[in-house]
Protein backbone atom coordinates (compact mmCIF):
# COMPACT_ATOMS: atom_id res chain seq x y z
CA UNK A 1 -97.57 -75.38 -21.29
CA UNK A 2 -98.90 -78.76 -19.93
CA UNK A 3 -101.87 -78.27 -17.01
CA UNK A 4 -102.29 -80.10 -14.36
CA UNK A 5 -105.15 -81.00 -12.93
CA UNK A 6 -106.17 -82.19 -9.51
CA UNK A 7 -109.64 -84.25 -8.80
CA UNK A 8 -110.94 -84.83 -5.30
CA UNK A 9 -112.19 -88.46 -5.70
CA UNK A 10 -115.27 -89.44 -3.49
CA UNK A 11 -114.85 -89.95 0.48
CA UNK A 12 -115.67 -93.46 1.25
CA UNK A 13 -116.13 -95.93 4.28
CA UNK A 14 -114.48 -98.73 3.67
CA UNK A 15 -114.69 -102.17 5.82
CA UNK A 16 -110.81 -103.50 6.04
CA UNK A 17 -109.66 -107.12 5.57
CA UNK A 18 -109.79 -107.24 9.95
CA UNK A 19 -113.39 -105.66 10.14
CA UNK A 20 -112.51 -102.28 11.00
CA UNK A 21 -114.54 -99.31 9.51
CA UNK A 22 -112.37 -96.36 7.92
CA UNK A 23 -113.19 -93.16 6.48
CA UNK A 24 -110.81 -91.48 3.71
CA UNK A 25 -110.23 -89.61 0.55
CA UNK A 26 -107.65 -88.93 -2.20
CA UNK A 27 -107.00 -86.23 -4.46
CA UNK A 28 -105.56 -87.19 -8.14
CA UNK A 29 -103.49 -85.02 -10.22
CA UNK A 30 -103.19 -85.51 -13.59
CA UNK A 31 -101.90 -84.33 -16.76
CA UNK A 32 -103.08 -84.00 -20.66
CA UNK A 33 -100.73 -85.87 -23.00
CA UNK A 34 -102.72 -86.23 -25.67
CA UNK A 35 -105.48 -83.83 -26.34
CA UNK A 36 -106.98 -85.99 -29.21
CA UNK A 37 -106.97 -89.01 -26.97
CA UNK A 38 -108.53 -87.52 -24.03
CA UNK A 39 -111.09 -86.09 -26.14
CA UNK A 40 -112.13 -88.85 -28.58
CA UNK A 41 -111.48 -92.00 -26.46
CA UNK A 42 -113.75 -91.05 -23.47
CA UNK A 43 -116.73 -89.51 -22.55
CA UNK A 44 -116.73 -87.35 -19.66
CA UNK A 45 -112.76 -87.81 -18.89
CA UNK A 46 -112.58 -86.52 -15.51
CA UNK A 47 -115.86 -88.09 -13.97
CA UNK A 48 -114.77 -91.27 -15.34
CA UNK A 49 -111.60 -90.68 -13.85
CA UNK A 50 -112.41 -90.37 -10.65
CA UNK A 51 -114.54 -93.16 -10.96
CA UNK A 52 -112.00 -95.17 -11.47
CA UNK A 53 -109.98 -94.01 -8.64
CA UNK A 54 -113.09 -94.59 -6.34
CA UNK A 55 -113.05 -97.99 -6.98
CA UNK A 56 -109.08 -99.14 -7.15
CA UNK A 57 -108.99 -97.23 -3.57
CA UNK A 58 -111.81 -99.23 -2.23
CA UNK A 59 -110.04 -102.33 -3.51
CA UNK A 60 -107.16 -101.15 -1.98
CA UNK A 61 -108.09 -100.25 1.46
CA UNK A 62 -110.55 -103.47 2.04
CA UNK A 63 -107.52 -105.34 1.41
CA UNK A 64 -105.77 -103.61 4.38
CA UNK A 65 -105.70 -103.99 8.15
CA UNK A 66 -106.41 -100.64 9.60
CA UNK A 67 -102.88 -100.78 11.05
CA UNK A 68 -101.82 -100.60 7.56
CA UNK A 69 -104.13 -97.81 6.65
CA UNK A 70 -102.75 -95.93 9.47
CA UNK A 71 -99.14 -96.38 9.37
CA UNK A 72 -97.48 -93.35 7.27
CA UNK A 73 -94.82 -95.70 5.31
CA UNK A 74 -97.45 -97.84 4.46
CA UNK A 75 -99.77 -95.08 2.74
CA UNK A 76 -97.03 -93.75 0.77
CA UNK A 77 -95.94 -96.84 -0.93
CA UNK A 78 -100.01 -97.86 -1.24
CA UNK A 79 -100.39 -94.10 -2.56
CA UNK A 80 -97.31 -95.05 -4.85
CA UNK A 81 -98.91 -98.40 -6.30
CA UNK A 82 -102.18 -96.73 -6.65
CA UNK A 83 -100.76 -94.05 -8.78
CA UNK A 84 -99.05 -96.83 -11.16
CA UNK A 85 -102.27 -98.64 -11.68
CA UNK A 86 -104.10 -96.08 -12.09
CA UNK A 87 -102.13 -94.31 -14.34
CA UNK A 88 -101.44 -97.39 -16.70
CA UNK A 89 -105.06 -97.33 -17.37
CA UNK A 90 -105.55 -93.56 -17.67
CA UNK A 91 -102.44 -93.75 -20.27
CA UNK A 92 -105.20 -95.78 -22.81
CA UNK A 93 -106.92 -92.14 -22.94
CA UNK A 94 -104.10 -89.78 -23.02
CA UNK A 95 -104.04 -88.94 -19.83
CA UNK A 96 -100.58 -88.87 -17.02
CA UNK A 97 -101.18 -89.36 -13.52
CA UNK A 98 -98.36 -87.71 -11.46
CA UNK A 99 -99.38 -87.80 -8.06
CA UNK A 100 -101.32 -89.28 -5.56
CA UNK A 101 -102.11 -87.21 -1.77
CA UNK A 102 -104.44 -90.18 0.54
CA UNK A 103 -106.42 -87.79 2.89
CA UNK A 104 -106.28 -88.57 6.88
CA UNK A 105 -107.74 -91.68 7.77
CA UNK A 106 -110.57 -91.27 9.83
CA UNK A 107 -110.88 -94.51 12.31
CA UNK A 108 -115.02 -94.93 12.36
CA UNK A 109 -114.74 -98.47 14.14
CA UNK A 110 -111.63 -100.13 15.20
CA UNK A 111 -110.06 -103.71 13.56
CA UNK A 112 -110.58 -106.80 15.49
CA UNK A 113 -107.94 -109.17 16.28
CA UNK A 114 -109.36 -111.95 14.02
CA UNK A 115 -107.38 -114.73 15.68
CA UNK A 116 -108.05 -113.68 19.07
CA UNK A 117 -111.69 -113.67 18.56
CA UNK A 118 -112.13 -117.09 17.11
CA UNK A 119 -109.62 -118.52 19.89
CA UNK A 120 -112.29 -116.87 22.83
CA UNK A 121 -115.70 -117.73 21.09
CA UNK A 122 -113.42 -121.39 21.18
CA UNK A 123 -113.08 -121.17 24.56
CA UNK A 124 -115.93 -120.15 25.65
CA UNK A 125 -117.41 -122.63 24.55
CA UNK A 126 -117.92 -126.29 26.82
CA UNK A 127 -115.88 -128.62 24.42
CA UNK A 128 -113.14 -125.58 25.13
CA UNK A 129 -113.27 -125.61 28.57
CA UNK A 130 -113.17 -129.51 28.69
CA UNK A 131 -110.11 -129.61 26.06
CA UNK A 132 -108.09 -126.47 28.52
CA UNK A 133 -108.78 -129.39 31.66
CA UNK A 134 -107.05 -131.71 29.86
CA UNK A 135 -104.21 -129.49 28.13
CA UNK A 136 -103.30 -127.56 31.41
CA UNK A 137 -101.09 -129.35 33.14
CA UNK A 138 -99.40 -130.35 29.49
CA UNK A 139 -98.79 -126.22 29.21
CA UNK A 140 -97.95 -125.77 32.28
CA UNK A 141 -95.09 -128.20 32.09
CA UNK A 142 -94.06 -127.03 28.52
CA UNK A 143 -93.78 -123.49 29.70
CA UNK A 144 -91.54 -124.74 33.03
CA UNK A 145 -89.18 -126.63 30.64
CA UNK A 146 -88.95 -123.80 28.06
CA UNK A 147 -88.06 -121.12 30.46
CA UNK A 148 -85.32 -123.32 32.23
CA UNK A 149 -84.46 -123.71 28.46
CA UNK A 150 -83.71 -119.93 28.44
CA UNK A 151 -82.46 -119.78 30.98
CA UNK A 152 -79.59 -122.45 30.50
CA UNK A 153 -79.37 -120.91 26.90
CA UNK A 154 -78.64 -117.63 28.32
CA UNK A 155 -75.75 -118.75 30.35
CA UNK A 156 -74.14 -120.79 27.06
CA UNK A 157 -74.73 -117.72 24.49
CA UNK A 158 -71.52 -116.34 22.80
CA UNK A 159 -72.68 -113.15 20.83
CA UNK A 160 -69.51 -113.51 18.18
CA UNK A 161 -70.58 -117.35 17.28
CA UNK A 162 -73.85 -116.58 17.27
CA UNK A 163 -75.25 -116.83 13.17
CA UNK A 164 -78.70 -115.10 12.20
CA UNK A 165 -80.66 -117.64 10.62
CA UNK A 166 -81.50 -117.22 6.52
CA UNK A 167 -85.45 -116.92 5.59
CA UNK A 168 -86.09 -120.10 3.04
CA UNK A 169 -87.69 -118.36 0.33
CA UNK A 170 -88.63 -120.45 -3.13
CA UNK A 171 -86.14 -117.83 -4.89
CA UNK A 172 -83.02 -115.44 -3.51
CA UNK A 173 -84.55 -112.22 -4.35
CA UNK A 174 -81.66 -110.32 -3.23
CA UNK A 175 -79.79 -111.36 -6.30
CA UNK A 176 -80.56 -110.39 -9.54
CA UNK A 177 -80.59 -113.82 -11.14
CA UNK A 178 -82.14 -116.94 -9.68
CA UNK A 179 -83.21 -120.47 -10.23
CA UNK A 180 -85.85 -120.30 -13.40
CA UNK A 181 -87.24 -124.09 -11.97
CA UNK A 182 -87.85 -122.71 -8.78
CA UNK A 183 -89.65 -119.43 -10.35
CA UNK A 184 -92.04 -121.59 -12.95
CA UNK A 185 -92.61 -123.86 -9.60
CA UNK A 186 -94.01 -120.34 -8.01
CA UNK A 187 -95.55 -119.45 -10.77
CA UNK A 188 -97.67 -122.81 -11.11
CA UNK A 189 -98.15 -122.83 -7.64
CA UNK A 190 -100.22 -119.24 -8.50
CA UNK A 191 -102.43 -119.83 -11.11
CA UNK A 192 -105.73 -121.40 -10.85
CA UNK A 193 -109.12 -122.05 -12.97
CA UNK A 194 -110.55 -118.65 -11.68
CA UNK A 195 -107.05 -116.64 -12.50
CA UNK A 196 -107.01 -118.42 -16.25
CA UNK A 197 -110.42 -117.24 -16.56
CA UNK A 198 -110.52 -114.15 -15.56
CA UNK A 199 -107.42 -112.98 -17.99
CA UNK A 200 -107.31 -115.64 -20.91
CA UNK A 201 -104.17 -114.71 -22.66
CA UNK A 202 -100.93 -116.35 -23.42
CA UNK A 203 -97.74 -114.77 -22.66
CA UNK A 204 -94.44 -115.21 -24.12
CA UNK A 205 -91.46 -113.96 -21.42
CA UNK A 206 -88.17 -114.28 -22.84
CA UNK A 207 -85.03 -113.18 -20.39
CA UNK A 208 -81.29 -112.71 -21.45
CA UNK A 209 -79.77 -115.76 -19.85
CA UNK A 210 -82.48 -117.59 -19.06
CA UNK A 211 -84.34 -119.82 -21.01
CA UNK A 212 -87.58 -118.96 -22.71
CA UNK A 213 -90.91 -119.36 -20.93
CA UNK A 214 -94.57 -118.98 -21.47
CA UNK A 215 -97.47 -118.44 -19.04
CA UNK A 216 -100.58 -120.06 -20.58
CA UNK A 217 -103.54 -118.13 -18.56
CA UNK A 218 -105.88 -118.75 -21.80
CA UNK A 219 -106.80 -122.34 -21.17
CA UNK A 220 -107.79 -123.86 -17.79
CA UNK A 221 -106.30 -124.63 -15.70
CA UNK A 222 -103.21 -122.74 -17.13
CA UNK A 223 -99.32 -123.19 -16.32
CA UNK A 224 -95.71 -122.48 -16.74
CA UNK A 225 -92.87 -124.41 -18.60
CA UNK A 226 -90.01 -123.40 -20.41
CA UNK A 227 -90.15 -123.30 -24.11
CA UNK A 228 -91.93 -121.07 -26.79
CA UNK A 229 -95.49 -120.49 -26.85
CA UNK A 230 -97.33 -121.33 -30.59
CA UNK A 231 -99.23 -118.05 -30.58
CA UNK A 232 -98.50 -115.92 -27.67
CA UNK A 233 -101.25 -112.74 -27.16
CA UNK A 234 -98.20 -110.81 -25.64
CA UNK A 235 -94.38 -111.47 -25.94
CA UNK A 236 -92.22 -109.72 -23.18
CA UNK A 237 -88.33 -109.15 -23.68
CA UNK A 238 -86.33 -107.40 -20.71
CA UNK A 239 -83.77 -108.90 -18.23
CA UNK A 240 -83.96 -111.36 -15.00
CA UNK A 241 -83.25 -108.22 -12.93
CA UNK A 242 -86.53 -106.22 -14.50
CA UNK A 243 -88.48 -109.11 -14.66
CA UNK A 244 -87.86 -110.12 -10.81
CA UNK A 245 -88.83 -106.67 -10.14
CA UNK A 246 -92.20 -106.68 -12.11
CA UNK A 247 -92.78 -110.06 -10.31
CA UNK A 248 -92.64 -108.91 -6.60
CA UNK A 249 -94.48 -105.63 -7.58
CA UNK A 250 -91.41 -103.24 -6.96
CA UNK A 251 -91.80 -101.84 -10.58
CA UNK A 252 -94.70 -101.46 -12.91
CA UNK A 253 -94.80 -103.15 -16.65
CA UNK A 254 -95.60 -99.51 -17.51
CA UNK A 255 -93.10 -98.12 -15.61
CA UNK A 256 -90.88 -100.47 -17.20
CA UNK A 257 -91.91 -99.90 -20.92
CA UNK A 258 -91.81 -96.32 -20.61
CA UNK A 259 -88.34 -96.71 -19.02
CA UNK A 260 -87.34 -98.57 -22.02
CA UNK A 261 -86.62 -101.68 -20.02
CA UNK A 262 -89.03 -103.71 -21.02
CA UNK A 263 -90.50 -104.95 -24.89
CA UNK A 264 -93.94 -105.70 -24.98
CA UNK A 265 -94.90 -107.08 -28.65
CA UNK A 266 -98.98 -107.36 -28.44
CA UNK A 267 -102.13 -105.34 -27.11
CA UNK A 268 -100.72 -102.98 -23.80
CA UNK A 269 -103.93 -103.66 -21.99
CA UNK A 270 -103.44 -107.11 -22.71
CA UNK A 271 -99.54 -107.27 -21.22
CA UNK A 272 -100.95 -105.22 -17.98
CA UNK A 273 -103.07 -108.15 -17.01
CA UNK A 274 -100.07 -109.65 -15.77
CA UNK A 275 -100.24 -107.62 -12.87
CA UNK A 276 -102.91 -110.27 -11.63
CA UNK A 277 -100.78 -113.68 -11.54
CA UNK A 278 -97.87 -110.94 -10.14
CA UNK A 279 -100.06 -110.07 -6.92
CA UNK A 280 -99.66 -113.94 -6.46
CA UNK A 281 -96.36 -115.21 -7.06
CA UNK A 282 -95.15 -112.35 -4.81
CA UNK A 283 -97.11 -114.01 -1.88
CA UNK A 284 -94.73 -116.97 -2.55
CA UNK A 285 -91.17 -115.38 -2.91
């Protein structure tokens, strides 16, 4: 029989990303896989544990608006990711995390509206008041036009002719494959000195139907091209369709290895650092 454990992890105050003060919690629950592990690799396994979980939910949360925080949808799937992460590091030690609970949010200070603010210290100001006196009238007249716009608009609409407009995105990531040019564009357009730096391994992805690539995050200022890497630290082998998903964060390279959808030849701590370049090419898709 397999016990489970549960570990109340510190509650914190956290500023968010739009200068809001929180006040929250989580509770961990974890499992034993491997006694011999869990004993031998760590000292003090459940304090450093919760450590850990201390600081990926700070992380987490100061990352957030406190609209985020708040919204019930939004804490599940954050309470989702943070079990993945956290459990593909507890995994080094033996250790399963199964679930996640986020305590109520408790709102100490509310967010500010960040754009709001620096548009009314902006007019405040004299040069703002001089530069409204001479951009008035110009709004004035813009708005006039753009509601007789709507209006004539209005009259003309036809609801059946009518087509919905498609979001350009640098790949179609409601398909399963897509352009492998555009991708290593997105992927370029991700890394920089202080991402090569900070991980400072070479990775080998190779996709059924696509041509091979490698992602050199070793040597400043890093890159993407098609072709075979010399000496790769990590080699990954799964399909476009996995590797899509591991790109825009919907599934987790442990997720995926323990799945059996994804090959990983190298060091597993080593292959999860790709989680870092991920968190930015999914800004761009």
């Amino acid at each position: 029989m397999t016990l489970t454990i549960s570990l109340m992890s510190s509650v914190l105050q956290v500023i968010t990303v739009d200068r809001g003060l929180v006040e929250l919690g989580a509770t961990v629950f974890l499992r034993i896989r491997d006694p011999i592990l869990a004993v031998c690799s760590i000292q003090d396994r459940n304090n450093s544990t919760r450590t850990l979980a201390n600081t990926m939910l700070y992380r987490y949360i100061s990352r957030r608006r406190i609209c985020e925080i708040t919204n019930s949808q939004d804490r599940r799937i954050m309470a989702g990711t943070f079990k993945d992460e956290l459990g593909s590091f507890t995994a080094i030690y033996g250790v399963e995390i199964t679930d996640v609970e986020m305590s109520d949010v408790k709102i100490i200070k509310e967010g500010e509206n960040l754009g709001m603010a620096a548009l009314s210290a902006v007019v405040k100001s004299d040069a703002g008041q001089k530069l409204w006196e001479v951009i008035a009238p110009h709004v004035e007249e813009f708005a006039r036009e753009a509601a007789e716009k709507a209006d004539a608009d209005a009259e003309n609409h036809d609801p059946e002719t009518c087509g919905h407009p498609e979001d350009e995105t640098l790949i179609d990531i409601q398909d399963t494959t897509f352009d492998e040019d555009r991708l290593i564009t997105a992927i370029n357009m991700a890394i920089d000195d202080q991402l090569a730096n900070a991980i400072g391994r070479v990775f080998q992805v190779n996709c059924a139907g696509l041509s091979p690539m490698f992602i050199d995050l070793k040597r400043a200022p890093g890159g993407c091209a098609k072709g075979t890497a010399t000496n790769p630290d990590v080699v990954f082998e799964m399909s476009q369709a996995v590797f899509m998903k591991i790109i825009k964060e919907e599934l987790s390279p442990v997720n995926a290895y323990m799945q059996g959808q994804l090959k990983v030849s190298g060091a597993i701590q080593d292959a999860l650092s790709l989680k870092y370049l991920a968190e930015r090419v999914k800004q761009l898709l």
